[in-house]
C-alpha atoms as a PDB file:
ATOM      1  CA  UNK A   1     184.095   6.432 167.611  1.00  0.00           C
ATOM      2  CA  UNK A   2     180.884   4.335 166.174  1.00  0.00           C
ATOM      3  CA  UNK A   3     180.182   3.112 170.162  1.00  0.00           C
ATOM      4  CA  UNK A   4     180.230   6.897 170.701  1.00  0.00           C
ATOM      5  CA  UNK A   5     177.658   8.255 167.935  1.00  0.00           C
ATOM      6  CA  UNK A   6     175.698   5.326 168.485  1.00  0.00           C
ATOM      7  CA  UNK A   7     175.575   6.229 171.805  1.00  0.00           C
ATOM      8  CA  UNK A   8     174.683   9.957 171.370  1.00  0.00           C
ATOM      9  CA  UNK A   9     172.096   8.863 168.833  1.00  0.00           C
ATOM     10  CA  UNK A  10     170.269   6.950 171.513  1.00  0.00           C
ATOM     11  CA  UNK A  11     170.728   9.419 173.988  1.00  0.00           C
ATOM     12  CA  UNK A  12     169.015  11.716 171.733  1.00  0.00           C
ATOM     13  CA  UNK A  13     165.595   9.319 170.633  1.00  0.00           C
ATOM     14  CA  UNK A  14     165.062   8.949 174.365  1.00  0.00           C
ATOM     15  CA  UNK A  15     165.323  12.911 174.780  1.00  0.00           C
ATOM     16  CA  UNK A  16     162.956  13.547 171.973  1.00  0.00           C
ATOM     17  CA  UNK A  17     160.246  10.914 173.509  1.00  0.00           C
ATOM     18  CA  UNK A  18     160.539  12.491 176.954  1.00  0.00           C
ATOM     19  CA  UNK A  19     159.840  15.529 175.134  1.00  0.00           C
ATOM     20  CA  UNK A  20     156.878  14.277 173.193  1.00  0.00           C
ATOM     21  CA  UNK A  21     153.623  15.622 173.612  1.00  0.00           C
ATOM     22  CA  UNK A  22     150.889  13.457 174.807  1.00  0.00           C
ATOM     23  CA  UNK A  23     147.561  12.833 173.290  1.00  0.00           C
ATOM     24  CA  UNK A  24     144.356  14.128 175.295  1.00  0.00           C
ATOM     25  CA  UNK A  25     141.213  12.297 174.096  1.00  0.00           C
ATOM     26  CA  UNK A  26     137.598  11.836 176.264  1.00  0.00           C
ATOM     27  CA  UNK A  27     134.576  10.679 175.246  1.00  0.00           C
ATOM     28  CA  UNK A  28     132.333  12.740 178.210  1.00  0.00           C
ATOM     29  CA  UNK A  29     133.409  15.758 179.482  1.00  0.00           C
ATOM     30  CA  UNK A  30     135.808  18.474 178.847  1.00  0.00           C
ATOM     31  CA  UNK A  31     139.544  18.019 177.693  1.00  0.00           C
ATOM     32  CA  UNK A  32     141.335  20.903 178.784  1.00  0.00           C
ATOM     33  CA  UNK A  33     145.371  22.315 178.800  1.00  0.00           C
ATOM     34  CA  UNK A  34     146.236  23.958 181.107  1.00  0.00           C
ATOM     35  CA  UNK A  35     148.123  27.820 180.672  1.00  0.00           C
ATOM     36  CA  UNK A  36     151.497  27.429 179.188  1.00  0.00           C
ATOM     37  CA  UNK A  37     151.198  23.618 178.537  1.00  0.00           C
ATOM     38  CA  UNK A  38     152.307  21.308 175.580  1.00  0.00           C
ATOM     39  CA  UNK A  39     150.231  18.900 174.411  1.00  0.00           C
ATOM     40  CA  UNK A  40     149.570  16.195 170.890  1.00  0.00           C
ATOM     41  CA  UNK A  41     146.216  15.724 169.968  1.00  0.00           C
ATOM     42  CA  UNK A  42     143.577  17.158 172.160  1.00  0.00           C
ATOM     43  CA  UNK A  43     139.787  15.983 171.505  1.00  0.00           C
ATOM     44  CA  UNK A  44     136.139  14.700 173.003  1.00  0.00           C
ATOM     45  CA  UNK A  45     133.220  13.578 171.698  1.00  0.00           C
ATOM     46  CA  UNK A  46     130.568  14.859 173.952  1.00  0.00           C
ATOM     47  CA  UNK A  47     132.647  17.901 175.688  1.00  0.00           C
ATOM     48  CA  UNK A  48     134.251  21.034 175.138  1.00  0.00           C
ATOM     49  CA  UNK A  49     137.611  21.364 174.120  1.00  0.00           C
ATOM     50  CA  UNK A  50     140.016  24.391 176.357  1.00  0.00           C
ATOM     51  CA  UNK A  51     142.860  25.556 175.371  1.00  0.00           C
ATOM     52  CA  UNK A  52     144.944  27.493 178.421  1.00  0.00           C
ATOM     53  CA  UNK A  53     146.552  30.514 177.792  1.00  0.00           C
ATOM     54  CA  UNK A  54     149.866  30.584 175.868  1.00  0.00           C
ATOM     55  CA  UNK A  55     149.334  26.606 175.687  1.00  0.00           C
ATOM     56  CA  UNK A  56     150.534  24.936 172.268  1.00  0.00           C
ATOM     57  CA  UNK A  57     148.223  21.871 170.720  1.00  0.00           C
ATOM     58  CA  UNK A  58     148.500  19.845 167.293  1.00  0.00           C
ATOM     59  CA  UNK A  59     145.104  19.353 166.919  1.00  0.00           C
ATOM     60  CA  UNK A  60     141.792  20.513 168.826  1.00  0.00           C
ATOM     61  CA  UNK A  61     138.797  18.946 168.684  1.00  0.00           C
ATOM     62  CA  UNK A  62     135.364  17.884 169.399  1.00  0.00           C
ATOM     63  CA  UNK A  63     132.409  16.229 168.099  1.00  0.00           C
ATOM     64  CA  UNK A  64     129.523  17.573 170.330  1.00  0.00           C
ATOM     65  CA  UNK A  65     130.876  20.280 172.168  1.00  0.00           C
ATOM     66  CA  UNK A  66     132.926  23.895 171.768  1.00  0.00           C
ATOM     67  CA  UNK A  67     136.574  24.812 170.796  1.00  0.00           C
ATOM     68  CA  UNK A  68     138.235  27.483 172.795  1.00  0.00           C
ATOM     69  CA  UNK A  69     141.894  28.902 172.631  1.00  0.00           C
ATOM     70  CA  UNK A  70     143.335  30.754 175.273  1.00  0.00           C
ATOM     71  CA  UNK A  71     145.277  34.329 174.699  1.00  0.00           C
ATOM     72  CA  UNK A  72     148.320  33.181 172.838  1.00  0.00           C
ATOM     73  CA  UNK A  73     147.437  29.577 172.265  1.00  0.00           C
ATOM     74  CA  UNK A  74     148.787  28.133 169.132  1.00  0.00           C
ATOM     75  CA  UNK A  75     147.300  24.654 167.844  1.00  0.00           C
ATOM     76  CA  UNK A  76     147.849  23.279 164.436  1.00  0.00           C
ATOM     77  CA  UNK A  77     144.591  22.288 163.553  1.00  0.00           C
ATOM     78  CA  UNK A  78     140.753  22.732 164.805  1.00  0.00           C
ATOM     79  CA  UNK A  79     137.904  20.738 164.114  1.00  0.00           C
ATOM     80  CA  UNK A  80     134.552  20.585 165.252  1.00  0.00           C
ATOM     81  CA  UNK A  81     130.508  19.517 164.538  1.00  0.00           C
ATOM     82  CA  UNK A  82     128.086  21.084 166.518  1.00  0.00           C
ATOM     83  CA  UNK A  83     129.983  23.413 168.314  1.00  0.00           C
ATOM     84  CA  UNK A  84     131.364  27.195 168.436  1.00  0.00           C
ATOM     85  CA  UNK A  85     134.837  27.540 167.828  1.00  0.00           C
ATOM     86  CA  UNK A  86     136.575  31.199 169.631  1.00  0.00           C
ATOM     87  CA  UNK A  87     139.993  32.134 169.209  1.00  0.00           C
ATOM     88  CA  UNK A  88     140.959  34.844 172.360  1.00  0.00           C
ATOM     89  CA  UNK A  89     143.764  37.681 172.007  1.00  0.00           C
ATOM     90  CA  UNK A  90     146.768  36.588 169.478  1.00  0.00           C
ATOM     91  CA  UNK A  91     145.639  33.146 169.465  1.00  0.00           C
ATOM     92  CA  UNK A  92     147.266  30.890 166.577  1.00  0.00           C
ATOM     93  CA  UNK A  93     145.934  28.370 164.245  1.00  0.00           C
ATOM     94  CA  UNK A  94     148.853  27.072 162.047  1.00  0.00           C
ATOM     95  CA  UNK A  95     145.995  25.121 159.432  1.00  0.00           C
ATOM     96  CA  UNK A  96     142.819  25.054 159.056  1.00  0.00           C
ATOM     97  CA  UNK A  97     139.768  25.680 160.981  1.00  0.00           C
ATOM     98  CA  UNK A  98     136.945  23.729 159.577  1.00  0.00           C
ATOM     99  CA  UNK A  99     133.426  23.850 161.347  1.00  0.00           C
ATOM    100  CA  UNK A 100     129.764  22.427 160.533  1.00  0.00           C
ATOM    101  CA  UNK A 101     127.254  23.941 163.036  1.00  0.00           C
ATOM    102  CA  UNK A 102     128.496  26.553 165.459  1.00  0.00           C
ATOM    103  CA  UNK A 103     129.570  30.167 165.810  1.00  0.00           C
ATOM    104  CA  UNK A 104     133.337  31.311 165.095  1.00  0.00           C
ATOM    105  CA  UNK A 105     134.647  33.913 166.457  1.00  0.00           C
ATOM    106  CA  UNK A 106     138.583  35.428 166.066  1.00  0.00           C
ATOM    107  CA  UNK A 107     139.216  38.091 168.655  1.00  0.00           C
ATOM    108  CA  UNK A 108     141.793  40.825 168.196  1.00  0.00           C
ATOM    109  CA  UNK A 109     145.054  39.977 166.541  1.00  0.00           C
ATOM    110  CA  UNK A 110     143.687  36.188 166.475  1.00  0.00           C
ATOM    111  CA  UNK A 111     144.911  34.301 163.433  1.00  0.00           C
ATOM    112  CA  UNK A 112     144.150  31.416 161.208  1.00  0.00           C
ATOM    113  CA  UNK A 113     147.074  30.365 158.821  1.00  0.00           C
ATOM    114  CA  UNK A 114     144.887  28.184 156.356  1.00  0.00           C
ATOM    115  CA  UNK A 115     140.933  27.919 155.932  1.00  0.00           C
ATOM    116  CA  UNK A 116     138.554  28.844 157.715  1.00  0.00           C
ATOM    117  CA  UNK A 117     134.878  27.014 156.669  1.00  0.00           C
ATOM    118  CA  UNK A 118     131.392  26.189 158.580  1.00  0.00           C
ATOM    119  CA  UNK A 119     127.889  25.139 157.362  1.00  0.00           C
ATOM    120  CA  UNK A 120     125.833  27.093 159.742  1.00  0.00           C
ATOM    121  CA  UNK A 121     126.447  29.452 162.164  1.00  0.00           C
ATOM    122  CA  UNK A 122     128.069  33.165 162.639  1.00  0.00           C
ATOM    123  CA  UNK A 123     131.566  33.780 161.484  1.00  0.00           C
ATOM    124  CA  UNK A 124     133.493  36.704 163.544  1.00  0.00           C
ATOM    125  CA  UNK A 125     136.690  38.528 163.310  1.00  0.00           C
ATOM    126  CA  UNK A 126     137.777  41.463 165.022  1.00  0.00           C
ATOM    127  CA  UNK A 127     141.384  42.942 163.993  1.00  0.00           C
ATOM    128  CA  UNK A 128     142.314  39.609 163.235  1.00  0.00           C
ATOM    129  CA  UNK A 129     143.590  37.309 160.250  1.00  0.00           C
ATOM    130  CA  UNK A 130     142.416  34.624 158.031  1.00  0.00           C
ATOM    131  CA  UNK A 131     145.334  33.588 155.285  1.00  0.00           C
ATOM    132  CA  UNK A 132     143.428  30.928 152.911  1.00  0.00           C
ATOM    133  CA  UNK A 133     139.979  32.148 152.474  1.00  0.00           C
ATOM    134  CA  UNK A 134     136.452  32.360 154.215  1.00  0.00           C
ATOM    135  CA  UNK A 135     133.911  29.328 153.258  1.00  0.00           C
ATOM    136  CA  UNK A 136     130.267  29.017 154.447  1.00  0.00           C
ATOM    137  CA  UNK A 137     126.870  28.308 153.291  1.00  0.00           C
ATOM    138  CA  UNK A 138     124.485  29.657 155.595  1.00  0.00           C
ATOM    139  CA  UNK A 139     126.975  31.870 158.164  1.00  0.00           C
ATOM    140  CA  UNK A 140     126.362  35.891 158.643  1.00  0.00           C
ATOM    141  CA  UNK A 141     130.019  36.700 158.338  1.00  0.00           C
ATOM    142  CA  UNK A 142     131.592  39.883 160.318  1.00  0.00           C
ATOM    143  CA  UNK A 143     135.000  41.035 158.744  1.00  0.00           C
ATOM    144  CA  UNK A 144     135.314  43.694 161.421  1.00  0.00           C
ATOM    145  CA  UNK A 145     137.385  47.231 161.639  1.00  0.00           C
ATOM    146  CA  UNK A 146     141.079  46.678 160.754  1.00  0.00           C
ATOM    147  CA  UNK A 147     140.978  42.877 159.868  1.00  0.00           C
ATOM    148  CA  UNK A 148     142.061  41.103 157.218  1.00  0.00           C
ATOM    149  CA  UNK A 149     141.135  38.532 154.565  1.00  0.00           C
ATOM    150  CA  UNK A 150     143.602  36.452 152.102  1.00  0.00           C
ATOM    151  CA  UNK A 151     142.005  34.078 149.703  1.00  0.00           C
ATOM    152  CA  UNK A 152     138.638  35.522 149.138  1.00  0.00           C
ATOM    153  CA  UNK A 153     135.121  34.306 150.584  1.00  0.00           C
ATOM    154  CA  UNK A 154     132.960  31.741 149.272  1.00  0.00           C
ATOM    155  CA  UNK A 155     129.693  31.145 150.374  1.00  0.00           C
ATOM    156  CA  UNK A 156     127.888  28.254 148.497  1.00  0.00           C
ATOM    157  CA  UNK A 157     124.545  27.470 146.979  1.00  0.00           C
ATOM    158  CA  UNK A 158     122.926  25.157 150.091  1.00  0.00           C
ATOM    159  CA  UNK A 159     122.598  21.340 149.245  1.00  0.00           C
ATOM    160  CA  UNK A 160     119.304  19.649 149.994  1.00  0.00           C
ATOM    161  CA  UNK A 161     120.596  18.054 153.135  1.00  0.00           C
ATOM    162  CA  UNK A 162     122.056  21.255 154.215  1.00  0.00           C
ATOM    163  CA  UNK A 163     118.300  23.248 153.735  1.00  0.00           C
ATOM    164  CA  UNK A 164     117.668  25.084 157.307  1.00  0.00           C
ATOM    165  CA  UNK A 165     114.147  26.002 158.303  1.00  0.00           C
ATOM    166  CA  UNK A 166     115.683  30.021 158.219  1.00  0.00           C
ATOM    167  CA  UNK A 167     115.694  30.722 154.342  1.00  0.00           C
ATOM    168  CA  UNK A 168     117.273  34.275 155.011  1.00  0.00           C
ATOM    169  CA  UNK A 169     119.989  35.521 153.058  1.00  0.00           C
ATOM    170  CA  UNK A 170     122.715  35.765 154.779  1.00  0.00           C
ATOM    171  CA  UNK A 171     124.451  39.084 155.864  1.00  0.00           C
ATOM    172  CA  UNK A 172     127.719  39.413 154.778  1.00  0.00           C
ATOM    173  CA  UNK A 173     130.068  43.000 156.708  1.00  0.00           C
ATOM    174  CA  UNK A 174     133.070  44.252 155.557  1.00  0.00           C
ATOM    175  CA  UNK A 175     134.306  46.741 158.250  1.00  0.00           C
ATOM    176  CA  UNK A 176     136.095  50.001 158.102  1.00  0.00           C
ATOM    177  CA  UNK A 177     139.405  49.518 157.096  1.00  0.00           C
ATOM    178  CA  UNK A 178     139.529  45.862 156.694  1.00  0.00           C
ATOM    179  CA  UNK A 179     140.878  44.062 153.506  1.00  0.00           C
ATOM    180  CA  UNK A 180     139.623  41.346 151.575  1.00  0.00           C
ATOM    181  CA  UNK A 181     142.083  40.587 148.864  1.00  0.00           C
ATOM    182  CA  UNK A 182     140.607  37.787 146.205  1.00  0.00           C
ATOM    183  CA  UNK A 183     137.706  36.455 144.986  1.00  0.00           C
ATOM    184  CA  UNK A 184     134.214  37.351 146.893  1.00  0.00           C
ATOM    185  CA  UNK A 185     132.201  34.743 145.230  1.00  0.00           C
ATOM    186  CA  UNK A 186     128.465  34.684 146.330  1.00  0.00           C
ATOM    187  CA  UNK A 187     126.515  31.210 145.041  1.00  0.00           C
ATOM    188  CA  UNK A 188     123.101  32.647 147.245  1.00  0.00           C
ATOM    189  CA  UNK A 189     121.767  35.405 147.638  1.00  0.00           C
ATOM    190  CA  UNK A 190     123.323  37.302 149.995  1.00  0.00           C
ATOM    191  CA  UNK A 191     122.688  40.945 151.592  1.00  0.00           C
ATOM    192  CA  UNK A 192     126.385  42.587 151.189  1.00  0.00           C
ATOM    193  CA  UNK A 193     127.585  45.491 153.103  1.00  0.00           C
ATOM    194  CA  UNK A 194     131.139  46.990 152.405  1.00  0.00           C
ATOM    195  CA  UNK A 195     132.589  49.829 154.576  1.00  0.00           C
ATOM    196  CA  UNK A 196     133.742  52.818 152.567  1.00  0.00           C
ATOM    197  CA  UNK A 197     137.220  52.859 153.969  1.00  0.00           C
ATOM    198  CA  UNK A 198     137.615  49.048 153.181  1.00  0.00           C
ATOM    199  CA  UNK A 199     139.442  47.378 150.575  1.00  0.00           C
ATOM    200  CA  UNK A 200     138.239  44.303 148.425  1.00  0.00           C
ATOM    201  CA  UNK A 201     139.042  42.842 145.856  1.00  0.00           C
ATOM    202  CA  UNK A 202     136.544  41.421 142.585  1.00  0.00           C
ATOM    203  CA  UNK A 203     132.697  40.327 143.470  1.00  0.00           C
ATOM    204  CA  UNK A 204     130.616  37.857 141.915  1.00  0.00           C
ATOM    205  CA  UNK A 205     127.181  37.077 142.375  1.00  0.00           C
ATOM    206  CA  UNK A 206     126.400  40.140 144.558  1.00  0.00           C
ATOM    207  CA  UNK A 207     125.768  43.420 144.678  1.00  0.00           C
ATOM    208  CA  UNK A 208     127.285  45.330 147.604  1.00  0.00           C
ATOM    209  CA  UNK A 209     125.992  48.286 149.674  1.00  0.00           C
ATOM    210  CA  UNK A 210     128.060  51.390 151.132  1.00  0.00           C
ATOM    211  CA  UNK A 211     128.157  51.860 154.867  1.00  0.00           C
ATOM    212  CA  UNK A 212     130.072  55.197 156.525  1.00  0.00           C
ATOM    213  CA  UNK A 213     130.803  54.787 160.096  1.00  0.00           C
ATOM    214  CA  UNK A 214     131.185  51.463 162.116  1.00  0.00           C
ATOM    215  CA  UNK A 215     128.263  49.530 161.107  1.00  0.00           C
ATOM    216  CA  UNK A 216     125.807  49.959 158.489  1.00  0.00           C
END
């Protein structure tokens, strides 16, 4: 009876490495999943970073270089530094999404479980989901029609090292219909535009504007 578990308990270690999912790292160039794939840790240095369609990551990445899930993707984690991050249709990020200088962009029914942060560099969502909060310092953020919020948004006072040559406040949209629920907590000036059919929750630092219709 032990020879027997023992046995099965081999059996199944082997099974589960078989079934691992293998790292994908470059230094140059693009590291890419294909549609429908599994894979660990997927990252580059100089190089964009694609996710396939309906593919499922742990972590994307890149240094120099843009993020992009596929309709349907799912990765645990994204990172990246001078790059734009873009989450397609119903594309899944488990964690956080944490970027310094790029565009982000979350397409319809795109979400992102955790935080979502960048330094510089437009913020996006259309119908889609952030669960643990909005951070920035310089971004124009878009919460478009129908999307939602959880966790507030922060956008900080910029640091000295963080001091771009455009001083403009940034513009911050809150759609028709979309919900913010939390703390909007504005360190900068910011110019703040809330839909009348949206819902938010308490404001500091900034006083926001009306807008009827799609845009103001």
């Amino acid at each position: 009876m032990r020879r027997t578990l023992f046995s099965v308990v081999i059996a199944l270690s082997f099974a589960g490495a078989a079934l691992a999912a293998e790292d994908i790292s470059k230094v140059n160039g693009t590291a890419s999943v294909e549609a429908g794939q599994r894979a660990g840790d997927v990252g580059t240095v100089n190089g964009s970073v694609r996710i396939g369609d309906q593919a499922i990551v742990e972590k994307a990445h890149s240094v120099n270089g843009s993020v992009e899930l596929g309709k349907g993707a799912t990765a645990d984690e994204v990172h990246t530094v001078n790059g734009s991050v873009t989450l397609n249709d119903h594309a899944q990020i488990k964690g956080e999404l944490e970027n310094v200088n790029g565009r982000v962009k979350l397409e319809q029914g795109a979400n992102v479980a955790g935080h979502l942060s960048n330094v510089n560099g437009d913020i996006t969502l259309e119908r889609a989901h952030v669960g643990g909060g909005i951070e920035t310092v310089n971004a124009n953020i878009t919460v478009g029609e129908g999307s939602q919020v959880e966790g507030g948004i922060l956008v900080k006072k910029p640091r000295m090292s963080w001091s771009s040559s455009d001083s403009r406040p940034p513009t911050i949209i809150i759609g028709p219909h979309a919900v913010v629920t939390g703390t909007m907590t504005f360190e900068r000036e910011v110019q703040l535009y809330i839909s009348d059919s949206a819902k938010v929750g308490k404001i500091e630092g900034a006083t926001p504007k009306a807008f009827s219709g799609n845009a103001p």
